[in-house]
PDB file of N, CA and C in Angstrom:
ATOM      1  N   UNK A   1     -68.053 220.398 122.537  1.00  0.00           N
ATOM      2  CA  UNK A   1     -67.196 219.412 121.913  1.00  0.00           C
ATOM      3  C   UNK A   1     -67.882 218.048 121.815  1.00  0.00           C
ATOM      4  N   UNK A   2     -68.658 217.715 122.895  1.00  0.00           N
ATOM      5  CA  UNK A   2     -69.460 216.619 122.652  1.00  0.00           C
ATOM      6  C   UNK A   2     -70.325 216.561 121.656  1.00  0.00           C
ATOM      7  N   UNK A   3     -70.773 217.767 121.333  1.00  0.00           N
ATOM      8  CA  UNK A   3     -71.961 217.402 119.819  1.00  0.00           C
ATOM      9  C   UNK A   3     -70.819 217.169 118.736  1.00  0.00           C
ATOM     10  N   UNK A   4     -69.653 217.838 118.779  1.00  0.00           N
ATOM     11  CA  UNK A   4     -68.768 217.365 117.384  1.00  0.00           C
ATOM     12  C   UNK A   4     -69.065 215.404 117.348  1.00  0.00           C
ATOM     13  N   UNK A   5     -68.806 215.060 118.686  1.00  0.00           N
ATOM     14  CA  UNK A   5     -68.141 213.578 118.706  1.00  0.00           C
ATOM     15  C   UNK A   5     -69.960 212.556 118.502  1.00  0.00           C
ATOM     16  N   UNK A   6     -71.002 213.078 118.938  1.00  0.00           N
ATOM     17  CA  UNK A   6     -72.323 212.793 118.493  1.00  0.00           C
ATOM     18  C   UNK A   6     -72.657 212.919 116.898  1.00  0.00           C
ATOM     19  N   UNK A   7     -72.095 213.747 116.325  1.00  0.00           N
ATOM     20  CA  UNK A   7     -72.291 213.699 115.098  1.00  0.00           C
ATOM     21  C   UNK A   7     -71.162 212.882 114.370  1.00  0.00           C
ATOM     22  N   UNK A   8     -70.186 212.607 114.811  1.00  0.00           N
ATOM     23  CA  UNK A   8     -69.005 211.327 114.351  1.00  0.00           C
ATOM     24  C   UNK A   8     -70.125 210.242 114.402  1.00  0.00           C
ATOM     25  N   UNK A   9     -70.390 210.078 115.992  1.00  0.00           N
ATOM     26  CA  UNK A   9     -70.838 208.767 116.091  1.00  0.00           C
ATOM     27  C   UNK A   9     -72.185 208.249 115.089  1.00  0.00           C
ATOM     28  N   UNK A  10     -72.843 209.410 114.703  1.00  0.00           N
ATOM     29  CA  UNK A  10     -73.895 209.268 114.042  1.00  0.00           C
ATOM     30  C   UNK A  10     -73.632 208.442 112.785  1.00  0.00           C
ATOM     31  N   UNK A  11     -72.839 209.601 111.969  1.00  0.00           N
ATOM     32  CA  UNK A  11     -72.065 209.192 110.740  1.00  0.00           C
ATOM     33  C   UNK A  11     -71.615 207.909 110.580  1.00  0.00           C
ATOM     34  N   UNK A  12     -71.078 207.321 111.731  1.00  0.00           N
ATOM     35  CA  UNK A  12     -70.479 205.803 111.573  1.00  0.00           C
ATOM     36  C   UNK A  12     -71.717 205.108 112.169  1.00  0.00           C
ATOM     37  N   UNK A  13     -72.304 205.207 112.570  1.00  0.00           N
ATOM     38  CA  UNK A  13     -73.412 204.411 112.657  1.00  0.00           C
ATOM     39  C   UNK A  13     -74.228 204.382 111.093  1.00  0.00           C
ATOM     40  N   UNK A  14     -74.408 205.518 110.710  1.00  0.00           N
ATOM     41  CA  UNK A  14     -74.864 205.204 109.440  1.00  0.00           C
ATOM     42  C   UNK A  14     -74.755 204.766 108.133  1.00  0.00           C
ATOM     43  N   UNK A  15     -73.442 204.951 108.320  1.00  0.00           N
ATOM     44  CA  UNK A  15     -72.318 203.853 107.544  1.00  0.00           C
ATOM     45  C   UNK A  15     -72.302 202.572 107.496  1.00  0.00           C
ATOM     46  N   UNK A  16     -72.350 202.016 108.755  1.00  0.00           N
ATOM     47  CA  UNK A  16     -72.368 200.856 108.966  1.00  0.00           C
ATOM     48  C   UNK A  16     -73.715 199.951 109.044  1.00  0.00           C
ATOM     49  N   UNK A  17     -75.083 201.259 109.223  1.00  0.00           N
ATOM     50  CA  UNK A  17     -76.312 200.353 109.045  1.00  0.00           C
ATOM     51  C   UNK A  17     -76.530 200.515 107.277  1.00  0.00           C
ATOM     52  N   UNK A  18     -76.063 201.490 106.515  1.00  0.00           N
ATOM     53  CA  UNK A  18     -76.302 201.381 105.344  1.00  0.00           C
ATOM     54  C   UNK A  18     -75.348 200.109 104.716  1.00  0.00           C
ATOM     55  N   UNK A  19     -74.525 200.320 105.279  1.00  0.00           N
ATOM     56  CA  UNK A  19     -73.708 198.755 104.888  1.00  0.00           C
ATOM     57  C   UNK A  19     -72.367 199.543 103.972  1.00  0.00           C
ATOM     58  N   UNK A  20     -71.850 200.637 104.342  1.00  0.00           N
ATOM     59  CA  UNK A  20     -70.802 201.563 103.554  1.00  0.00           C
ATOM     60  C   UNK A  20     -69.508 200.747 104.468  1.00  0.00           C
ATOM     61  N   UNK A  21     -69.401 200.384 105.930  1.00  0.00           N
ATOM     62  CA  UNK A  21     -68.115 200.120 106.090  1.00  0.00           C
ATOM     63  C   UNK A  21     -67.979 198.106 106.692  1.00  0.00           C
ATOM     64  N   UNK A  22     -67.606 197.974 107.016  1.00  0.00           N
ATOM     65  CA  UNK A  22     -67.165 196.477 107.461  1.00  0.00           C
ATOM     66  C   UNK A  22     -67.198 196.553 108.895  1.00  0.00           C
ATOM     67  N   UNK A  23     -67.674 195.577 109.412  1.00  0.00           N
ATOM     68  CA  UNK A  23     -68.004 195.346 111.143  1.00  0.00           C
ATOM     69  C   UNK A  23     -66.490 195.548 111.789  1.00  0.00           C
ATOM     70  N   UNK A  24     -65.558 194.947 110.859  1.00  0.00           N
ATOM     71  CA  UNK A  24     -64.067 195.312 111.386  1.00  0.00           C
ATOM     72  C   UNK A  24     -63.847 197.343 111.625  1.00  0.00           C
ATOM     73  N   UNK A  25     -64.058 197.998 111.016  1.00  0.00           N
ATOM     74  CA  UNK A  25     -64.183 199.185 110.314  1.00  0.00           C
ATOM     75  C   UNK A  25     -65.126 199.856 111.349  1.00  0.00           C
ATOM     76  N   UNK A  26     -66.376 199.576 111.393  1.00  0.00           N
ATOM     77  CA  UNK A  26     -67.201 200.284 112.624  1.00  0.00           C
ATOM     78  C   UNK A  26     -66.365 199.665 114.032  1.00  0.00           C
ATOM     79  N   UNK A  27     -66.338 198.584 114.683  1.00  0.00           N
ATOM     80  CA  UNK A  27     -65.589 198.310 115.494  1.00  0.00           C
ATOM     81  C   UNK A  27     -64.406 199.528 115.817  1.00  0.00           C
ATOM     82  N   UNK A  28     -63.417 199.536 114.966  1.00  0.00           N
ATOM     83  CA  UNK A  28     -62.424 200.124 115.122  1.00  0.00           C
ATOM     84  C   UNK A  28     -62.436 201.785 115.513  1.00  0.00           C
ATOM     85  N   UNK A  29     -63.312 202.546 114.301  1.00  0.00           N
ATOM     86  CA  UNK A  29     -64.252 204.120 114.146  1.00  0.00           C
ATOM     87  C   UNK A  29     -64.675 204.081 115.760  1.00  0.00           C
ATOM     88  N   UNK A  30     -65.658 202.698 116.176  1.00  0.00           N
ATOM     89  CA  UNK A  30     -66.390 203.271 117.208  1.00  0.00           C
ATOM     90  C   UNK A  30     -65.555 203.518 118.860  1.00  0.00           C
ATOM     91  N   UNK A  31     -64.401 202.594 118.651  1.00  0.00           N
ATOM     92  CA  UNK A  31     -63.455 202.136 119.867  1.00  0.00           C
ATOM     93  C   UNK A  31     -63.040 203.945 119.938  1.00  0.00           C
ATOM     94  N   UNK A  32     -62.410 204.370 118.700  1.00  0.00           N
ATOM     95  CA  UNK A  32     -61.819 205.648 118.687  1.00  0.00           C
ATOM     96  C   UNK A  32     -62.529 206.763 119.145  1.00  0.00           C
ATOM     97  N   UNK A  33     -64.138 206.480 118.568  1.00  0.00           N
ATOM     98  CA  UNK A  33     -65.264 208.071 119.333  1.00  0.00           C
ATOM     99  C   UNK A  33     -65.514 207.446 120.836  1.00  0.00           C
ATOM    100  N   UNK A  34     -65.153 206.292 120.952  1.00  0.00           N
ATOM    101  CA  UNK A  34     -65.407 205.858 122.619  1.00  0.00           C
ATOM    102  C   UNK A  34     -64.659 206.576 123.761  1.00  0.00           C
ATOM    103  N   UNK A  35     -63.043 206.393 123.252  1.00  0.00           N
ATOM    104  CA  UNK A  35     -62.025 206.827 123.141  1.00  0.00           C
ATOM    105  C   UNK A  35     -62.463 208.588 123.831  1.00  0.00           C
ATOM    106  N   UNK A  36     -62.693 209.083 122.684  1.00  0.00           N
ATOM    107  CA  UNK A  36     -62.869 210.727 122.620  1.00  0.00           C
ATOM    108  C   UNK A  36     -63.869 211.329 123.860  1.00  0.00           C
ATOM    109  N   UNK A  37     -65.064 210.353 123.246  1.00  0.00           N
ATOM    110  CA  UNK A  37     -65.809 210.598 124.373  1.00  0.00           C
ATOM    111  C   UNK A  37     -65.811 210.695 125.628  1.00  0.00           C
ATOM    112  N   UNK A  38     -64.700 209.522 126.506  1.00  0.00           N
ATOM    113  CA  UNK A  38     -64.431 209.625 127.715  1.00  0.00           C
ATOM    114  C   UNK A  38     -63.598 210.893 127.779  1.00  0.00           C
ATOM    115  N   UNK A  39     -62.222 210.914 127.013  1.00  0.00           N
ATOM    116  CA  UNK A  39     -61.848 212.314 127.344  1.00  0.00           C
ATOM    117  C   UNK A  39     -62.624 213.221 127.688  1.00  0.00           C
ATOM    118  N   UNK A  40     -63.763 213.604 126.881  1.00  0.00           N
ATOM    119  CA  UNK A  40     -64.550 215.124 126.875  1.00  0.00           C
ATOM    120  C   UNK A  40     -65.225 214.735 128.305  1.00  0.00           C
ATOM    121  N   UNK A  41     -64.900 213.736 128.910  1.00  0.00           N
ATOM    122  CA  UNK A  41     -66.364 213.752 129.770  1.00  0.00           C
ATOM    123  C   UNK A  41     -65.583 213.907 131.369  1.00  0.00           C
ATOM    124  N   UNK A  42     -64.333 213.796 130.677  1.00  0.00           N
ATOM    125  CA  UNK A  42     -63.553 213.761 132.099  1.00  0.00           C
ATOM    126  C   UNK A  42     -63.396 214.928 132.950  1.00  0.00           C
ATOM    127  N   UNK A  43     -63.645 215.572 134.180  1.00  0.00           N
ATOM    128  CA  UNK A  43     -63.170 216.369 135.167  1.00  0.00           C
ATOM    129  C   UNK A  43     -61.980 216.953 135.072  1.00  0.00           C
ATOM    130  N   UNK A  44     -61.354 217.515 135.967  1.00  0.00           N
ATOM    131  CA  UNK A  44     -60.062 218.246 136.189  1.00  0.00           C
ATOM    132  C   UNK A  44     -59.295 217.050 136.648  1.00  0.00           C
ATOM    133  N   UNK A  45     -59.940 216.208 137.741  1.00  0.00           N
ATOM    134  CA  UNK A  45     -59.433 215.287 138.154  1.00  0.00           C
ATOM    135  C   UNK A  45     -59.627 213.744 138.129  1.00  0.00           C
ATOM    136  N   UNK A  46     -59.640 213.522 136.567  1.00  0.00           N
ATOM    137  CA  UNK A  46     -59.736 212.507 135.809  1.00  0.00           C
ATOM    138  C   UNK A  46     -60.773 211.793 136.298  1.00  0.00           C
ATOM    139  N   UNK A  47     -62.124 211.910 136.643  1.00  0.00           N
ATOM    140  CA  UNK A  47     -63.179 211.334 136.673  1.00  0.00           C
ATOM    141  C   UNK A  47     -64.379 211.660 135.781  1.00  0.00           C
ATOM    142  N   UNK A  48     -64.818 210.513 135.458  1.00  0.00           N
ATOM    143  CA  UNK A  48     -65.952 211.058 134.145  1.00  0.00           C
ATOM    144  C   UNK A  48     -67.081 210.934 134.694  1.00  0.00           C
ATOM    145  N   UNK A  49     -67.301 212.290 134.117  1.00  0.00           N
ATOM    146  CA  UNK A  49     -68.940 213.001 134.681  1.00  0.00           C
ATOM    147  C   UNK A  49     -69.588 212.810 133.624  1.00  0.00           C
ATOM    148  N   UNK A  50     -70.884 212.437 133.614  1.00  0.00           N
ATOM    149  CA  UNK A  50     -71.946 212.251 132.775  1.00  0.00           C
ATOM    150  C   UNK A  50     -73.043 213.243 132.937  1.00  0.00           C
ATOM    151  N   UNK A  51     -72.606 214.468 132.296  1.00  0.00           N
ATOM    152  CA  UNK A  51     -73.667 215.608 132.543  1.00  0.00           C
ATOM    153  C   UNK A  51     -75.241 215.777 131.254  1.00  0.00           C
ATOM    154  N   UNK A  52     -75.830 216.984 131.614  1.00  0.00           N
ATOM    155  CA  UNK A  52     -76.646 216.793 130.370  1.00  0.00           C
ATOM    156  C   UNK A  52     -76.282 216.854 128.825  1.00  0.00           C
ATOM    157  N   UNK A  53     -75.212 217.114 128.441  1.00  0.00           N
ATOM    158  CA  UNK A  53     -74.413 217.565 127.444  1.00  0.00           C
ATOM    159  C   UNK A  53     -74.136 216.336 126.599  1.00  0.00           C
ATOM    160  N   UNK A  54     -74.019 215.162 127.278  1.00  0.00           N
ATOM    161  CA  UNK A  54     -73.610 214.001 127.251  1.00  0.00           C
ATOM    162  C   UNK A  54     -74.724 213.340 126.912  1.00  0.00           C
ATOM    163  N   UNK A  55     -74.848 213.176 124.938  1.00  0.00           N
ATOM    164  CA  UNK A  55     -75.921 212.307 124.456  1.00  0.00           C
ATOM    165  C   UNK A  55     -76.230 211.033 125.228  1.00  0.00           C
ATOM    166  N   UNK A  56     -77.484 210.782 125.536  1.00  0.00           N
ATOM    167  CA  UNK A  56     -77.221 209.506 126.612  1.00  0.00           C
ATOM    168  C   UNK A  56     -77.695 208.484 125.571  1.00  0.00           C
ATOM    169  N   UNK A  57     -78.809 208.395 124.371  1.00  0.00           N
ATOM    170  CA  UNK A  57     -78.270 207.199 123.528  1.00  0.00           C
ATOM    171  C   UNK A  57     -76.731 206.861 122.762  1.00  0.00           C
ATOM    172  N   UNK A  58     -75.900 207.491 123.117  1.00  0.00           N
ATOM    173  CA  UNK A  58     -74.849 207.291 122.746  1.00  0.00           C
ATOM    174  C   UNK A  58     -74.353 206.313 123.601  1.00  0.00           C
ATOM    175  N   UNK A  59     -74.321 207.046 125.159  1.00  0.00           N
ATOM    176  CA  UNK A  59     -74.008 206.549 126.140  1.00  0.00           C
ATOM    177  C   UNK A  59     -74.238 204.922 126.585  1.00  0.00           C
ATOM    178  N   UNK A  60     -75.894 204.668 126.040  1.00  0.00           N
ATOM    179  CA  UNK A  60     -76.145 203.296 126.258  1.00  0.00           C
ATOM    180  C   UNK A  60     -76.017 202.526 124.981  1.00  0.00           C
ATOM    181  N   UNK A  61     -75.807 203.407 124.122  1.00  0.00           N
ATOM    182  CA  UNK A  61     -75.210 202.272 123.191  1.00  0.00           C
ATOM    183  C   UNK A  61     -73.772 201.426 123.075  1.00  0.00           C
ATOM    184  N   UNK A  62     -72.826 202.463 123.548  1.00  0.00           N
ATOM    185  CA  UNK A  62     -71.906 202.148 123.849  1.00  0.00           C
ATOM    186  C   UNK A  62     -71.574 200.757 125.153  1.00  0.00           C
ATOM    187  N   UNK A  63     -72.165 201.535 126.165  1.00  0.00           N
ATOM    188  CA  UNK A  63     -72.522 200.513 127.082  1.00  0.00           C
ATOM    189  C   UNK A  63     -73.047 199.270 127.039  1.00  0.00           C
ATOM    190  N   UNK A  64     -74.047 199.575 126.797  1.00  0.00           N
ATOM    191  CA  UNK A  64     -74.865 197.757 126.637  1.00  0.00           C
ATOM    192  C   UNK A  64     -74.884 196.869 125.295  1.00  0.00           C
ATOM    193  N   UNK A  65     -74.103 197.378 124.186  1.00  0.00           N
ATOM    194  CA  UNK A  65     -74.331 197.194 122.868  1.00  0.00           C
ATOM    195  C   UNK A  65     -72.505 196.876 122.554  1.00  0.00           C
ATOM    196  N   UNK A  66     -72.090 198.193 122.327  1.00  0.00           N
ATOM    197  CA  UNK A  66     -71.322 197.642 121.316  1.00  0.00           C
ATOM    198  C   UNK A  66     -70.042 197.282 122.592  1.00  0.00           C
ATOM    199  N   UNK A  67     -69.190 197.569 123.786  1.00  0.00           N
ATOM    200  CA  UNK A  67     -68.625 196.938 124.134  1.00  0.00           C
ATOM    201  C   UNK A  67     -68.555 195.855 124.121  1.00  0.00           C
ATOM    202  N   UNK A  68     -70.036 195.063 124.736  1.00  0.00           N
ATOM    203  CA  UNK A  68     -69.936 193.622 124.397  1.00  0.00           C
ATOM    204  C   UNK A  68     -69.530 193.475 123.351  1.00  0.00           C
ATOM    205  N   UNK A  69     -69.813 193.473 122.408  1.00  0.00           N
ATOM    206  CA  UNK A  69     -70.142 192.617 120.556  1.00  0.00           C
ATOM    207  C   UNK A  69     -68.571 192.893 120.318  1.00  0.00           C
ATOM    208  N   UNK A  70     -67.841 194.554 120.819  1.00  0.00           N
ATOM    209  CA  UNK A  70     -66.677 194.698 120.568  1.00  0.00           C
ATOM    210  C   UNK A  70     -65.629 193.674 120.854  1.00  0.00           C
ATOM    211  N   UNK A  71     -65.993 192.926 122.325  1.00  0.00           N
ATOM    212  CA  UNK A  71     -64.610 192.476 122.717  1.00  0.00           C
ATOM    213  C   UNK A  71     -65.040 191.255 121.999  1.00  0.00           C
ATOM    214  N   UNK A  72     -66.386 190.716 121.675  1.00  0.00           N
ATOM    215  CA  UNK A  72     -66.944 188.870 120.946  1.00  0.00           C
ATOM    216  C   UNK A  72     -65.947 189.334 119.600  1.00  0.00           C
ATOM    217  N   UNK A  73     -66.044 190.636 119.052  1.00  0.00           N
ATOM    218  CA  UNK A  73     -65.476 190.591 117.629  1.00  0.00           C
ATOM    219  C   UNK A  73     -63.719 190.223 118.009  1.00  0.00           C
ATOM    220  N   UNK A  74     -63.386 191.014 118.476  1.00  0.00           N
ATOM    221  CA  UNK A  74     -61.821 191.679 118.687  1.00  0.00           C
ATOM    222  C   UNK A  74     -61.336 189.608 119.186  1.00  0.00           C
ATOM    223  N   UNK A  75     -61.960 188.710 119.573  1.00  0.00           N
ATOM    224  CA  UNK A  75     -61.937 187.435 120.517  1.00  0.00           C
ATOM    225  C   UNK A  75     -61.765 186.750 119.036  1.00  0.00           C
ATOM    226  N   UNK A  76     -62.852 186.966 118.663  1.00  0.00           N
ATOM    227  CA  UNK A  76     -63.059 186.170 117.497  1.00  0.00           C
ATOM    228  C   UNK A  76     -62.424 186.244 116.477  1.00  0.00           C
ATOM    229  N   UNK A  77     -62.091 187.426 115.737  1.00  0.00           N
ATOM    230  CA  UNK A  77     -60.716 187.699 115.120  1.00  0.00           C
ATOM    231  C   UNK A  77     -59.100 187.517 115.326  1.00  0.00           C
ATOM    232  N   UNK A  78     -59.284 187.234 116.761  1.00  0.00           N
ATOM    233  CA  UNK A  78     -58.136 186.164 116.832  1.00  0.00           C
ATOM    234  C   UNK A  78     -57.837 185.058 116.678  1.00  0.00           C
ATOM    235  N   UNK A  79     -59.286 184.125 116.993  1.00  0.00           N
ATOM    236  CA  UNK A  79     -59.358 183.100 117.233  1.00  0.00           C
ATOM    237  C   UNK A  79     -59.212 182.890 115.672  1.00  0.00           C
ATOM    238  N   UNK A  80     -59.761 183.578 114.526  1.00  0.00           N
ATOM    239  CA  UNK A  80     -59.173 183.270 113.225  1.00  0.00           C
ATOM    240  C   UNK A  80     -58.307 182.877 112.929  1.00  0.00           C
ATOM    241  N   UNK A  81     -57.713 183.567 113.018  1.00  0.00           N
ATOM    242  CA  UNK A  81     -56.003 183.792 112.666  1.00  0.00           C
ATOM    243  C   UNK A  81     -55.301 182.181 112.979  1.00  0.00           C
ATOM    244  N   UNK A  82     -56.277 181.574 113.862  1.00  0.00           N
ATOM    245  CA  UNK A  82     -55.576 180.217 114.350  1.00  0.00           C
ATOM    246  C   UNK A  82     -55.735 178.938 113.755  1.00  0.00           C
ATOM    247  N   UNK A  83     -55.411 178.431 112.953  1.00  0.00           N
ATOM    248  CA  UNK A  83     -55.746 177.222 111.961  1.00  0.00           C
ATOM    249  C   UNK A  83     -56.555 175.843 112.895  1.00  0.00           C
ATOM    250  N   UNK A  84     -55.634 175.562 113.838  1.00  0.00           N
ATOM    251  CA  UNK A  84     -56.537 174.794 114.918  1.00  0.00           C
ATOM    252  C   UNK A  84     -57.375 174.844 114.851  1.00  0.00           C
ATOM    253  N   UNK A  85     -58.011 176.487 115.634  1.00  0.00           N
ATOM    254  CA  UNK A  85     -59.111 176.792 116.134  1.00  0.00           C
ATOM    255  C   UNK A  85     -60.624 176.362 114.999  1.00  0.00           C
ATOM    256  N   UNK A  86     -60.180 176.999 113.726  1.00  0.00           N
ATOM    257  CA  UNK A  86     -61.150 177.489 112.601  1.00  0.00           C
ATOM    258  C   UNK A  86     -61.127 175.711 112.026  1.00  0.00           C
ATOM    259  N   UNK A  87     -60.486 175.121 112.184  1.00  0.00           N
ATOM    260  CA  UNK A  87     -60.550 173.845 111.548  1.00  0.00           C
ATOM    261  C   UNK A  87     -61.332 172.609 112.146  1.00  0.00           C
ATOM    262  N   UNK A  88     -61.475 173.348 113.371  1.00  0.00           N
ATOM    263  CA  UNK A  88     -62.381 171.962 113.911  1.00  0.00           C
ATOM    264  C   UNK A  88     -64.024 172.164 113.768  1.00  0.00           C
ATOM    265  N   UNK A  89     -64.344 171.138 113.427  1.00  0.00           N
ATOM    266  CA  UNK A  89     -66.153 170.814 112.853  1.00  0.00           C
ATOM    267  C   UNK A  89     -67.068 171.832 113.772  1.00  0.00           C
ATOM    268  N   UNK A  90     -67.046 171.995 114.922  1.00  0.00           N
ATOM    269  CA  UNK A  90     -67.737 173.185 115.664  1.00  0.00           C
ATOM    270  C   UNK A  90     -67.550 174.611 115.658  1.00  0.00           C
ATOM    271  N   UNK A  91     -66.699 174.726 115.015  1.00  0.00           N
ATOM    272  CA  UNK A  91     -66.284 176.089 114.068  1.00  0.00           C
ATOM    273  C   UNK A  91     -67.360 177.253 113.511  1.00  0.00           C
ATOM    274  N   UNK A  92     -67.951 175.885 113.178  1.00  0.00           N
ATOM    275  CA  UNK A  92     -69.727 176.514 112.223  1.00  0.00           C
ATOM    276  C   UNK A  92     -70.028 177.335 113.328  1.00  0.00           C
ATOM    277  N   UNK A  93     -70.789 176.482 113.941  1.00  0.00           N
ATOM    278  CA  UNK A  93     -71.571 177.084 115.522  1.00  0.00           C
ATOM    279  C   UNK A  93     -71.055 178.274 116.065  1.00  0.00           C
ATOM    280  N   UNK A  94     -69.796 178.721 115.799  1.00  0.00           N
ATOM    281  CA  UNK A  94     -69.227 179.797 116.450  1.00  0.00           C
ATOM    282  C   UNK A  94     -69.816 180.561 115.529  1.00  0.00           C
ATOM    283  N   UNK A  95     -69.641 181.025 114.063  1.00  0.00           N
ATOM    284  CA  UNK A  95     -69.925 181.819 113.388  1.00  0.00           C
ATOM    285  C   UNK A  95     -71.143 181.948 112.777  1.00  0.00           C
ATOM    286  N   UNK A  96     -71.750 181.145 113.079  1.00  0.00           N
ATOM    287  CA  UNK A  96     -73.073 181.224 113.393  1.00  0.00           C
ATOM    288  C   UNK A  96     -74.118 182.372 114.817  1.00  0.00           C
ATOM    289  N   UNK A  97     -73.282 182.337 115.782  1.00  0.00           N
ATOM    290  CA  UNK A  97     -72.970 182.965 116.782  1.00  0.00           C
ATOM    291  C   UNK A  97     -72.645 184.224 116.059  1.00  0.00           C
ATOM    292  N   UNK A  98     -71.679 184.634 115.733  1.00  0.00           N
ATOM    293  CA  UNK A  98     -71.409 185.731 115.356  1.00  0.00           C
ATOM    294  C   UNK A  98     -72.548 185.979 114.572  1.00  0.00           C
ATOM    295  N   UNK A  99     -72.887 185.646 113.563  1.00  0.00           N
ATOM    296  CA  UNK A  99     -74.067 186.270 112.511  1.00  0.00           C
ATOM    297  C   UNK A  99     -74.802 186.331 113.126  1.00  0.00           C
ATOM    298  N   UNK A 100     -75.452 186.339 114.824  1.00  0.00           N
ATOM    299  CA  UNK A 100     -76.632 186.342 115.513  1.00  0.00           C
ATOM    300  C   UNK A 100     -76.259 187.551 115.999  1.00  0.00           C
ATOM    301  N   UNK A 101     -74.765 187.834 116.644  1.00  0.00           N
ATOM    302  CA  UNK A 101     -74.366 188.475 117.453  1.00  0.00           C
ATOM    303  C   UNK A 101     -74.266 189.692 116.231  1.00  0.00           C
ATOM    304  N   UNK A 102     -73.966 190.333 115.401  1.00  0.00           N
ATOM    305  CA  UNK A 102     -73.986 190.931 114.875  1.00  0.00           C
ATOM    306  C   UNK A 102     -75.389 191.576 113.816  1.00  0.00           C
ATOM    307  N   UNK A 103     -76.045 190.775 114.120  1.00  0.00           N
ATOM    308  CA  UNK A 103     -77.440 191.152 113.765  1.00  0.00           C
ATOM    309  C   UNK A 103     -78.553 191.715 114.806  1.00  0.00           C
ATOM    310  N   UNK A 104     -77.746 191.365 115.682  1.00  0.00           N
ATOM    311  CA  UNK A 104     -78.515 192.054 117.419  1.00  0.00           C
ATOM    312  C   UNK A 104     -77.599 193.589 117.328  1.00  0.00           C
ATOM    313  N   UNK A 105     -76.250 193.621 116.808  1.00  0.00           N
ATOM    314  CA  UNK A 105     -75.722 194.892 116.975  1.00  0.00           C
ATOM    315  C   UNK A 105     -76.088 195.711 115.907  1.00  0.00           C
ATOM    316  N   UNK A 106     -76.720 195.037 114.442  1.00  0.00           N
ATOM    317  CA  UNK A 106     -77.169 196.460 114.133  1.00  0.00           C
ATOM    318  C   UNK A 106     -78.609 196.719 114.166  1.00  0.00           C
ATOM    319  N   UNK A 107     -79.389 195.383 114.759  1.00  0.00           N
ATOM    320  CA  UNK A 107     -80.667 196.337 115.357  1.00  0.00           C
ATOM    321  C   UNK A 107     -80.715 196.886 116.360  1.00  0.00           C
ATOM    322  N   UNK A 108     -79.376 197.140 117.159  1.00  0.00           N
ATOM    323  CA  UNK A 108     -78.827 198.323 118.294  1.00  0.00           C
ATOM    324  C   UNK A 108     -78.628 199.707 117.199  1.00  0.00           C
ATOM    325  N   UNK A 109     -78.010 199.315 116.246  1.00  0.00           N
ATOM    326  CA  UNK A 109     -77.195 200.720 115.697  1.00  0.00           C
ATOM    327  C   UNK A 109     -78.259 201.064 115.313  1.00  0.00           C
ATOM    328  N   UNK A 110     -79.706 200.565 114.307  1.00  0.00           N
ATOM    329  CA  UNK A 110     -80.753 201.029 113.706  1.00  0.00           C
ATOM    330  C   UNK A 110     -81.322 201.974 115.019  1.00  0.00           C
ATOM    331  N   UNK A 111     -81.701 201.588 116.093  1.00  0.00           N
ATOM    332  CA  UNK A 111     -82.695 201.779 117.627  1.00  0.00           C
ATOM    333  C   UNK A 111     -81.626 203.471 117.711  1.00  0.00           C
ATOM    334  N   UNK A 112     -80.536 203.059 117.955  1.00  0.00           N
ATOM    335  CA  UNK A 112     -79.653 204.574 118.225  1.00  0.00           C
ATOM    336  C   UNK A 112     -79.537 205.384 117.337  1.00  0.00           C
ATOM    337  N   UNK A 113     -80.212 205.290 115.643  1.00  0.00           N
ATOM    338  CA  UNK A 113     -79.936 206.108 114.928  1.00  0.00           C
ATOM    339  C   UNK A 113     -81.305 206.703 115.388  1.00  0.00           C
ATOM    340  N   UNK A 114     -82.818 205.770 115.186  1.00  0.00           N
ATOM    341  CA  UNK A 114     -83.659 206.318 115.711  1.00  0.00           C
ATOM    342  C   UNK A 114     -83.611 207.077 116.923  1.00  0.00           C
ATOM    343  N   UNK A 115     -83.512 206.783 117.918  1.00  0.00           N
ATOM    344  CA  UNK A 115     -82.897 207.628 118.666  1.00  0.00           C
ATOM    345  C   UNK A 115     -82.900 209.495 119.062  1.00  0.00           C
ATOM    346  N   UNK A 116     -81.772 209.357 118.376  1.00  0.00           N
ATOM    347  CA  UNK A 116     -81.317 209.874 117.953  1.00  0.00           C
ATOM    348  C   UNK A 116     -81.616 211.225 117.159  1.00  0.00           C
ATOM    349  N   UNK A 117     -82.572 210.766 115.965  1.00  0.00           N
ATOM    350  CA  UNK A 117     -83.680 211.406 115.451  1.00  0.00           C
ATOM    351  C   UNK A 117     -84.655 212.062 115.835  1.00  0.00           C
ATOM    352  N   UNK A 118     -84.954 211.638 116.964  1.00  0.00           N
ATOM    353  CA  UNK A 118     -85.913 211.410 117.951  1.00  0.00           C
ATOM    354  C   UNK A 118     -85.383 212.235 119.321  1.00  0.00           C
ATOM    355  N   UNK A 119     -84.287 213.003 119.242  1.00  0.00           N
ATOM    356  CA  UNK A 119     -83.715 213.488 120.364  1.00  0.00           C
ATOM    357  C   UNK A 119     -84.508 214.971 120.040  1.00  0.00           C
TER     358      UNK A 119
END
């Protein structure tokens, strides 16, 4: 069942480095195979085992990559929504930030497709 959810994750990775979906869009896709993944990985008694079965560039991508960038996005998309927030002159600097921060996540997603390839 884990190679089904490795080949999801692939797919949306490649989506999103070809530029087919929106950072909102991979965000969301990837929260859901994150999602899946822990299920499959879980025990009888709800502890997750990380066996060989268990793509491990998946594993550290998830980990060191996109959680972070996930919760900067999911932060930052709120902070939109707030007229205050987006209206004051240092505003720039934040999204500036983001275009850094999101250019580090898809030379993560590029590294894990290689990867990947490479498995």
């Amino acid at each position: 069942m884990v190679d089904s959810i490795e080949l999801w994750a692939v797919s949306v990775l490649a989506k999103f480095a070809d530029g087919k979906i929106s950072c909102d869009d991979f965000g969301d896709e990837m929260m859901r195979i994150g999602e899946e993944l822990n299920k499959q990985m879980e025990d009888c008694d709800g502890n997750i085992v990380i066996d060989a079965s268990v793509p491990q560039w998946l594993i550290m991508f998830m980990g060191n990559k996109f959680s972070k960038w996930n919760m900067m996005r999911m932060q930052i998309n709120a902070a939109r929504q707030n007229p205050k927030i987006t209206s004051d002159p240092r505003w720039s600097e934040v999204e500036k930030m983001v275009k850094q921060e999101n250019d580090v996540l898809m030379h993560a997603v590029r590294h894990s497709l290689t990867l990947w390839q490479n498995d």
